[in-house]
PDB file of N, CA and C in Angstrom:
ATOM      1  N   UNK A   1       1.419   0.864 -28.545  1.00  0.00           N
ATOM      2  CA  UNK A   1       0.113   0.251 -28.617  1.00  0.00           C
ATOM      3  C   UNK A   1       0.211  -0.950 -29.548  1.00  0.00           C
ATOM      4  N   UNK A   2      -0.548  -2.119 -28.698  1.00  0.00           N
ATOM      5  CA  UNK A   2      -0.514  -3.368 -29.576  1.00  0.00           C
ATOM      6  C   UNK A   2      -1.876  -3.984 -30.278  1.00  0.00           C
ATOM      7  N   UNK A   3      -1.877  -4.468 -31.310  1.00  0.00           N
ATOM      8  CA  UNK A   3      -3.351  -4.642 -32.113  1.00  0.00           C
ATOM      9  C   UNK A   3      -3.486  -6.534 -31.332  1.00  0.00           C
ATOM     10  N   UNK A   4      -4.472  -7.111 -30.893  1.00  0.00           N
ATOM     11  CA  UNK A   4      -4.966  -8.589 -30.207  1.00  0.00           C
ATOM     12  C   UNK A   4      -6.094  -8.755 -31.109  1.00  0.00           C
ATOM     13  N   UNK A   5      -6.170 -10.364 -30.891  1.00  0.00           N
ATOM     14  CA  UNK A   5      -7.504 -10.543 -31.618  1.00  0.00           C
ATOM     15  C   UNK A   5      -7.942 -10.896 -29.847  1.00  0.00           C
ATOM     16  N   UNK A   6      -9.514 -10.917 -30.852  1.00  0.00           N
ATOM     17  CA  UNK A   6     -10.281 -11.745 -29.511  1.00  0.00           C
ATOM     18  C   UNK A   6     -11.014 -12.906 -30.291  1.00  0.00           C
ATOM     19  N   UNK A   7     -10.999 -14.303 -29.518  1.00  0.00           N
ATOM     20  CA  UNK A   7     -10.979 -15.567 -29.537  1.00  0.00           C
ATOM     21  C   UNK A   7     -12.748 -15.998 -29.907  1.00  0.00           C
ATOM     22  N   UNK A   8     -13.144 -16.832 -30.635  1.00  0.00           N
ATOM     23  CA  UNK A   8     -14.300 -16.946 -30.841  1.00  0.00           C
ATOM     24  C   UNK A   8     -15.251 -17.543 -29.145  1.00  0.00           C
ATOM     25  N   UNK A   9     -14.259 -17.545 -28.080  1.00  0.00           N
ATOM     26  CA  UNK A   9     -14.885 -17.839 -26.857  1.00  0.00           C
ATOM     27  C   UNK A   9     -14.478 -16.079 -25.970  1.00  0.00           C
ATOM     28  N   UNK A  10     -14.009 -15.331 -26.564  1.00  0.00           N
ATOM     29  CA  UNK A  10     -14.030 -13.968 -26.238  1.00  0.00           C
ATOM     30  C   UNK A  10     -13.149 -13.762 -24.820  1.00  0.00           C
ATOM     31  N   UNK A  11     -11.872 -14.520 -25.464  1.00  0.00           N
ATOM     32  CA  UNK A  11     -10.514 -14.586 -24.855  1.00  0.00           C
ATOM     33  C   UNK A  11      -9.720 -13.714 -25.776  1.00  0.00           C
ATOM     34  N   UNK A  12      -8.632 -12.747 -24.872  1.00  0.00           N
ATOM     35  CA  UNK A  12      -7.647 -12.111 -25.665  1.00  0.00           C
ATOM     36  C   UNK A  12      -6.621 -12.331 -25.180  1.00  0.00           C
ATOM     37  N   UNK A  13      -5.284 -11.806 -25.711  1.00  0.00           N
ATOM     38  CA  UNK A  13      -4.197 -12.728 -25.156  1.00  0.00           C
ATOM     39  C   UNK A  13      -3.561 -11.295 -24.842  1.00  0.00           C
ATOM     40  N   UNK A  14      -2.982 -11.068 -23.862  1.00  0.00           N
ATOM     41  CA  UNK A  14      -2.392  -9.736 -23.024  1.00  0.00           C
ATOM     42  C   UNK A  14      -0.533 -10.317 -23.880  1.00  0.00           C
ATOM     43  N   UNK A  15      -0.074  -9.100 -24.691  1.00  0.00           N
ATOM     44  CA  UNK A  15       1.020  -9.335 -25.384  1.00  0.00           C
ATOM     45  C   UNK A  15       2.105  -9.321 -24.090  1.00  0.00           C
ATOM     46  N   UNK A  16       3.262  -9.950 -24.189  1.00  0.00           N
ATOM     47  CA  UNK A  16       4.479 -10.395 -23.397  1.00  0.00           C
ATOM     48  C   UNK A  16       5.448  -9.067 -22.525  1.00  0.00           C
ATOM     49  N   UNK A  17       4.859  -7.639 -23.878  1.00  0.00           N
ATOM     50  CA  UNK A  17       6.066  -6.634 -23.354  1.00  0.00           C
ATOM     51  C   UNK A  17       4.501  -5.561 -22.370  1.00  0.00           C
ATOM     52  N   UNK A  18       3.429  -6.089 -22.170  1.00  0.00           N
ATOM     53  CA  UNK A  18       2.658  -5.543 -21.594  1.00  0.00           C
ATOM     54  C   UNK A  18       2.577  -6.205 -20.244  1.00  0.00           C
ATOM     55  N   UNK A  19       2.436  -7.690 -20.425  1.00  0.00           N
ATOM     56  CA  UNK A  19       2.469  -8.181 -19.252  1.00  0.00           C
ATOM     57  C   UNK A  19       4.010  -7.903 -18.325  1.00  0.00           C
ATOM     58  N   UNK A  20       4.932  -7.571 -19.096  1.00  0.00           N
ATOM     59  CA  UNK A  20       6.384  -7.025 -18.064  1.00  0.00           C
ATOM     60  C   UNK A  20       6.529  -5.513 -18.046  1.00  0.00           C
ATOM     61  N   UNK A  21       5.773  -5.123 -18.592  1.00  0.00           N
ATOM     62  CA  UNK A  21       5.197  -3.783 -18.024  1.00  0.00           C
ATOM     63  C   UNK A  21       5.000  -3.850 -16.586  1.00  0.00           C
ATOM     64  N   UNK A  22       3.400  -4.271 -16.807  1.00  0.00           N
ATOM     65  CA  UNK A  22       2.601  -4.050 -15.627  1.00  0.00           C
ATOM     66  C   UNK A  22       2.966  -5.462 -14.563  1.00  0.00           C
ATOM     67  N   UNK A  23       3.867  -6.139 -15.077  1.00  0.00           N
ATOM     68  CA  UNK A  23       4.795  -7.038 -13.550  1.00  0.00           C
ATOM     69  C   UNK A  23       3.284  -7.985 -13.221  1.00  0.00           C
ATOM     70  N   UNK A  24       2.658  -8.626 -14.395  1.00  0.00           N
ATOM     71  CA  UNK A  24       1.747  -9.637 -14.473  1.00  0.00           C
ATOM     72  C   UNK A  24       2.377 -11.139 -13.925  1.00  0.00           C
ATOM     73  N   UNK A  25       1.942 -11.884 -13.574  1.00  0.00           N
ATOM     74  CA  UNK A  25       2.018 -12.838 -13.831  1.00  0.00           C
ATOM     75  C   UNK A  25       0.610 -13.968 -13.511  1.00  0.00           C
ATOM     76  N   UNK A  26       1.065 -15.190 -13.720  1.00  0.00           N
ATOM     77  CA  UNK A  26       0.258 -15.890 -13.768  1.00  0.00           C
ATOM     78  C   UNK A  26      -0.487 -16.485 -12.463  1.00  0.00           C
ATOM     79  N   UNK A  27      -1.445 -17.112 -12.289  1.00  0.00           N
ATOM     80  CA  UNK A  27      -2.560 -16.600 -12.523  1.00  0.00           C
ATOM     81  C   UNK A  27      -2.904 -15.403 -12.107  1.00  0.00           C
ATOM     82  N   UNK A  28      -3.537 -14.220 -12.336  1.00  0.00           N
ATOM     83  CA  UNK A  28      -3.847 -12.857 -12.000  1.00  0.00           C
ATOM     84  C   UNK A  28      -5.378 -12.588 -12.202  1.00  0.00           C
ATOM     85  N   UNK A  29      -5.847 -12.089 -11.911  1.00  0.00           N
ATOM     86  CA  UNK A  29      -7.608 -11.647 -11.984  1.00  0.00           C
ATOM     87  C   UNK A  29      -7.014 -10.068 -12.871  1.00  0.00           C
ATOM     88  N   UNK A  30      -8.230  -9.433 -13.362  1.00  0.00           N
ATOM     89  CA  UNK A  30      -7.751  -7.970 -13.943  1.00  0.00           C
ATOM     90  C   UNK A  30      -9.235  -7.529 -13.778  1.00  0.00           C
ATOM     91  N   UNK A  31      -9.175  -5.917 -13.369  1.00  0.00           N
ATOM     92  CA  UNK A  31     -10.583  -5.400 -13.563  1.00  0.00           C
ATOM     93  C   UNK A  31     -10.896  -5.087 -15.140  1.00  0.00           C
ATOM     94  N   UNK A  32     -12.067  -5.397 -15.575  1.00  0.00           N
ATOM     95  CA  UNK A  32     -12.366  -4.814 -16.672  1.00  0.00           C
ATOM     96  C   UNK A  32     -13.682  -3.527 -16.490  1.00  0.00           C
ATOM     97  N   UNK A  33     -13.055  -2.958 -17.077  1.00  0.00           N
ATOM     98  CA  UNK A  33     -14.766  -1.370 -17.395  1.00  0.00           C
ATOM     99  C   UNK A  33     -14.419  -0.449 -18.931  1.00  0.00           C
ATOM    100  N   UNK A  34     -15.522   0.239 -18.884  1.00  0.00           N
ATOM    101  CA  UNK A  34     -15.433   1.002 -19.764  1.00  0.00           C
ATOM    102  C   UNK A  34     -15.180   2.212 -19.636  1.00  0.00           C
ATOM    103  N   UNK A  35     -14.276   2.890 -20.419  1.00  0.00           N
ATOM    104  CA  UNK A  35     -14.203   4.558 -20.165  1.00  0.00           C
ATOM    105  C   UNK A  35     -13.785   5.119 -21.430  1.00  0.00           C
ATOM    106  N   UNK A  36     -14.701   6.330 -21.646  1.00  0.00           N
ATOM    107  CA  UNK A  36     -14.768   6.974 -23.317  1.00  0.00           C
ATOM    108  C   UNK A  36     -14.590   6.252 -24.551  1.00  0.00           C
ATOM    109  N   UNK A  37     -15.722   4.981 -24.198  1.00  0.00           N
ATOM    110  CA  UNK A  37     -15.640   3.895 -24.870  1.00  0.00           C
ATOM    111  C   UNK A  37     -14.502   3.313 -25.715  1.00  0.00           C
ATOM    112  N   UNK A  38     -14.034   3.151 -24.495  1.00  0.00           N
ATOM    113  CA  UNK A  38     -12.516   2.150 -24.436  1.00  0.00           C
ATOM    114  C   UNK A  38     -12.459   1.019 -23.937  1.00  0.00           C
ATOM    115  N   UNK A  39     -11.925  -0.105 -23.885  1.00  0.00           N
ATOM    116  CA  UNK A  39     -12.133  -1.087 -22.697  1.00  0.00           C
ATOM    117  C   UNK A  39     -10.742  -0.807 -21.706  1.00  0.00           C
ATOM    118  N   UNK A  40     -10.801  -1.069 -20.802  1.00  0.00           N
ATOM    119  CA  UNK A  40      -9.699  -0.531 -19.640  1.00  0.00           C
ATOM    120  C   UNK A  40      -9.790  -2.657 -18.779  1.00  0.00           C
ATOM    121  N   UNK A  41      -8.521  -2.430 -18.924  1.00  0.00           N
ATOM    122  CA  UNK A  41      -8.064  -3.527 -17.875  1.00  0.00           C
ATOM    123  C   UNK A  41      -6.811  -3.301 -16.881  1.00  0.00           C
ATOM    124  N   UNK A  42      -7.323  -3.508 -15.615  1.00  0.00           N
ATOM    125  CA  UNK A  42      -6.245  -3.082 -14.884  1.00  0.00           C
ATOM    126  C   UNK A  42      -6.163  -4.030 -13.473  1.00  0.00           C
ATOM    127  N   UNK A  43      -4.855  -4.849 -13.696  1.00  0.00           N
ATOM    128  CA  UNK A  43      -4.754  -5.919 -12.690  1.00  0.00           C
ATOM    129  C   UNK A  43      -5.825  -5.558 -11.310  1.00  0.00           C
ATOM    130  N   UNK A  44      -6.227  -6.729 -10.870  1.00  0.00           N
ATOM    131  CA  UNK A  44      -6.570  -6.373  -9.323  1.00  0.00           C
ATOM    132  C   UNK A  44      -5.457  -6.566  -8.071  1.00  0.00           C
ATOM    133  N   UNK A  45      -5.743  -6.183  -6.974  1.00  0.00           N
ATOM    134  CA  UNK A  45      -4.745  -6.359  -6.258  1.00  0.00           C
ATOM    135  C   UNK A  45      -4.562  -7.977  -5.576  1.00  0.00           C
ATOM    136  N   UNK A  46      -3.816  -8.529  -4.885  1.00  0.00           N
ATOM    137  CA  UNK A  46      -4.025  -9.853  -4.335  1.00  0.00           C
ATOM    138  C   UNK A  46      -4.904  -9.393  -3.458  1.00  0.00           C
ATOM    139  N   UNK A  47      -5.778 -10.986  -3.102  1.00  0.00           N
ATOM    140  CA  UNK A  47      -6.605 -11.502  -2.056  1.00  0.00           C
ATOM    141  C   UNK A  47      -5.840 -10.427  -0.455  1.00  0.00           C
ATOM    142  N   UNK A  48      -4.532 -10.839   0.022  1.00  0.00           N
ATOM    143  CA  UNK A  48      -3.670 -10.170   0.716  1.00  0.00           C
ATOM    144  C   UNK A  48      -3.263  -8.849   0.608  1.00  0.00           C
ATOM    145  N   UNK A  49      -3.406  -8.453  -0.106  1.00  0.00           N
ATOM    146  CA  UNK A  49      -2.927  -6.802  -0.254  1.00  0.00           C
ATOM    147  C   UNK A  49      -4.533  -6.190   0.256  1.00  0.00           C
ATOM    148  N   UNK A  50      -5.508  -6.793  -0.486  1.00  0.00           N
ATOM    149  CA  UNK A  50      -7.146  -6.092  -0.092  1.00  0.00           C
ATOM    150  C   UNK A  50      -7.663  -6.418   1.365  1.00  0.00           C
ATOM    151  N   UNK A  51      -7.119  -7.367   1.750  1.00  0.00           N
ATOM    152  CA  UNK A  51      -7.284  -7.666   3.586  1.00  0.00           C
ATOM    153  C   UNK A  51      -6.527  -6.292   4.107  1.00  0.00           C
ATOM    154  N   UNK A  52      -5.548  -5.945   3.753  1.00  0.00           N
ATOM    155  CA  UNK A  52      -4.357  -5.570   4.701  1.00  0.00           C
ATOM    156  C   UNK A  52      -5.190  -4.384   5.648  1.00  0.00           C
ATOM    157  N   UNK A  53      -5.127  -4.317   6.780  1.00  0.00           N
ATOM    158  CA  UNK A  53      -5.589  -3.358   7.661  1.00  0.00           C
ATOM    159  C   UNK A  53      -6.964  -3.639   8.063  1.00  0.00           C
ATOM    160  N   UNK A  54      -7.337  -4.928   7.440  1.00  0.00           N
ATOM    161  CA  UNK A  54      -9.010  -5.327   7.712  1.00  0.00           C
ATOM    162  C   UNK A  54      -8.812  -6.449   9.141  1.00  0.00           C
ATOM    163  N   UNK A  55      -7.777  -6.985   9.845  1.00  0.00           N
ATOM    164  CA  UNK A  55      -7.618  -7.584  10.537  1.00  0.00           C
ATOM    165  C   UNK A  55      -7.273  -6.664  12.272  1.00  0.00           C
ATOM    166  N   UNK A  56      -7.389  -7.285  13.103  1.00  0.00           N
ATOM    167  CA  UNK A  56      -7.192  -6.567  14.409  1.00  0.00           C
ATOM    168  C   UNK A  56      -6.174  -6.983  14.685  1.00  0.00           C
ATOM    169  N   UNK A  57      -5.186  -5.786  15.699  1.00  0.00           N
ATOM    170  CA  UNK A  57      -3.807  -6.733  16.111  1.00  0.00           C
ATOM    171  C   UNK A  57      -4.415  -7.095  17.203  1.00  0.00           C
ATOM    172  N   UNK A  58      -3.638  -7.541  18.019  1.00  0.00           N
ATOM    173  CA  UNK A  58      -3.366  -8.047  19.694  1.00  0.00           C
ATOM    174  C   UNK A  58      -3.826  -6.632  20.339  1.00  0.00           C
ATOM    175  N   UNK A  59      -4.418  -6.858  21.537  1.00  0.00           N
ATOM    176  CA  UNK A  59      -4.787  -5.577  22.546  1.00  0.00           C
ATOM    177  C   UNK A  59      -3.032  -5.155  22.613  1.00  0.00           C
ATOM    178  N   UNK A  60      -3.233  -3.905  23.306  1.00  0.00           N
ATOM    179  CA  UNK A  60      -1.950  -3.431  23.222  1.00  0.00           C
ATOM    180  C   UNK A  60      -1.469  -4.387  24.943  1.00  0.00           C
ATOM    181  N   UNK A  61       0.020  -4.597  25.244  1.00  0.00           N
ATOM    182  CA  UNK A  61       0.313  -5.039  26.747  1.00  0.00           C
ATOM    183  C   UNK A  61       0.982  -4.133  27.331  1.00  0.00           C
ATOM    184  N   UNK A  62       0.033  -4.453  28.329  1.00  0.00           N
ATOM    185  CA  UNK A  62       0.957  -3.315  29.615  1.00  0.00           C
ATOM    186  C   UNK A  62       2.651  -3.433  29.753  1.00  0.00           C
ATOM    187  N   UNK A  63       2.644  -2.348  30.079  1.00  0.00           N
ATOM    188  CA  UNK A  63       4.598  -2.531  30.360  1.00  0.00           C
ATOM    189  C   UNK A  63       5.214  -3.282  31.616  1.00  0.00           C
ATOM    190  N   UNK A  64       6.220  -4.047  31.302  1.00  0.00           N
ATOM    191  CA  UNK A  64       6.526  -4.340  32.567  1.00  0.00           C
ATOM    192  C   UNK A  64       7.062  -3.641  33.507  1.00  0.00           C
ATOM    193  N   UNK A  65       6.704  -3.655  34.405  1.00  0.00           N
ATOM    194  CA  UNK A  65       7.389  -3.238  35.732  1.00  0.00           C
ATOM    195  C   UNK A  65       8.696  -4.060  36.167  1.00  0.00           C
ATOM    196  N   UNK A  66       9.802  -3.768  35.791  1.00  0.00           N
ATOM    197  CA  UNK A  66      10.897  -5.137  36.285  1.00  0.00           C
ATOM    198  C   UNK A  66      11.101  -4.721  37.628  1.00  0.00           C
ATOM    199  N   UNK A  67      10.758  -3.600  38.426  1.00  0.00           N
ATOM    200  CA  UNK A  67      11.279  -3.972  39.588  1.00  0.00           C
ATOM    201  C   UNK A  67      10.402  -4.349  40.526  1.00  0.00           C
ATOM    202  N   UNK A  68       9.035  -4.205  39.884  1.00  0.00           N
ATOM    203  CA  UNK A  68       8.233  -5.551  40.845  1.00  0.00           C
ATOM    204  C   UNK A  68       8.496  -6.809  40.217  1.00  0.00           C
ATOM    205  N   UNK A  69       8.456  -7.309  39.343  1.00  0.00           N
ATOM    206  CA  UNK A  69       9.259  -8.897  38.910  1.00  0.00           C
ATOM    207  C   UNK A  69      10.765  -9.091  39.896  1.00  0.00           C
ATOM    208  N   UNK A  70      10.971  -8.395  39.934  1.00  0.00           N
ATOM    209  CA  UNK A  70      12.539  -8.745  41.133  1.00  0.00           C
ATOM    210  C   UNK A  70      11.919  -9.150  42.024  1.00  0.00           C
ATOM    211  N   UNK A  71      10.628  -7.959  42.952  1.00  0.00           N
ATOM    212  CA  UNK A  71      10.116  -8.229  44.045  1.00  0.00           C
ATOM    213  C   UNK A  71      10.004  -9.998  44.155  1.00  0.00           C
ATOM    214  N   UNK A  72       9.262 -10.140  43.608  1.00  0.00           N
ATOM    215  CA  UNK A  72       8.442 -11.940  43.163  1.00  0.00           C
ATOM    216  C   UNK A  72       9.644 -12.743  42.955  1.00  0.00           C
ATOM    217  N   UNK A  73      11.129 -12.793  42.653  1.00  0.00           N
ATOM    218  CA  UNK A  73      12.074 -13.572  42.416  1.00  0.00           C
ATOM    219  C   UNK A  73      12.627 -13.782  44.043  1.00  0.00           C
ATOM    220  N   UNK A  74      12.683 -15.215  43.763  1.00  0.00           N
ATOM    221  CA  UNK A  74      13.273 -15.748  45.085  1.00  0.00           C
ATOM    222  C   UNK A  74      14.528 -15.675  44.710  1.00  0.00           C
ATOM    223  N   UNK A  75      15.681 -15.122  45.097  1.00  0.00           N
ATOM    224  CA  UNK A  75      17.260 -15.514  44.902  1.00  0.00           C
ATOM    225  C   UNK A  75      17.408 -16.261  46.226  1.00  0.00           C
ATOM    226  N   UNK A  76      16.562 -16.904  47.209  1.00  0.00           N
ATOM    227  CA  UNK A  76      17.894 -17.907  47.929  1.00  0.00           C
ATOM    228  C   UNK A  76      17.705 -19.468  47.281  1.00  0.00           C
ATOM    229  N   UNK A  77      17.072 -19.589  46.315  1.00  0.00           N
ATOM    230  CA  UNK A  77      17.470 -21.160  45.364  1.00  0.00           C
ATOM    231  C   UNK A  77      18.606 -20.750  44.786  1.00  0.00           C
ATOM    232  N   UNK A  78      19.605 -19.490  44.913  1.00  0.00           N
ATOM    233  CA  UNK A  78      20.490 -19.844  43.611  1.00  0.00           C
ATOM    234  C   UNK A  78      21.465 -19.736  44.566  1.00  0.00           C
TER     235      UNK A  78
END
């Protein structure tokens, strides 16, 4: 555990062996709350990680049939 000040604009500075802890880097958002009157900060996830699964794929495609695609191939051009 590390002792921070906080800044007369009520900035604190996250110490160096915390931020390579928790694999911070720059720029990062962090949640802040309270719990058993503590303050708790805990990175948020990226913009991309909170989409993930919120997007639709492609309809699924039918399978091909290759031996009706043969049907449809002309072999006397070759």
């Amino acid at each position: 555990m590390q002792t921070v000040s906080i800044t007369s604009k009520w900035q604190v500075h996250i110490p160096v062996a915390v931020r390579k802890m928790l694999k911070l880097e720059k720029p990062t958002q962090v949640i802040v709350s309270v719990a058993s009157g503590a303050i708790v900060m805990r990175p948020e996830k990226s913009r991309i990680l909170r989409m993930g699964g919120s997007l639709r794929g492609r309809k699924p495609v039918k399978p091909i049939n290759l031996d009706r695609v043969r049907d449809y191939i002309d072999y006397s051009k070759w």
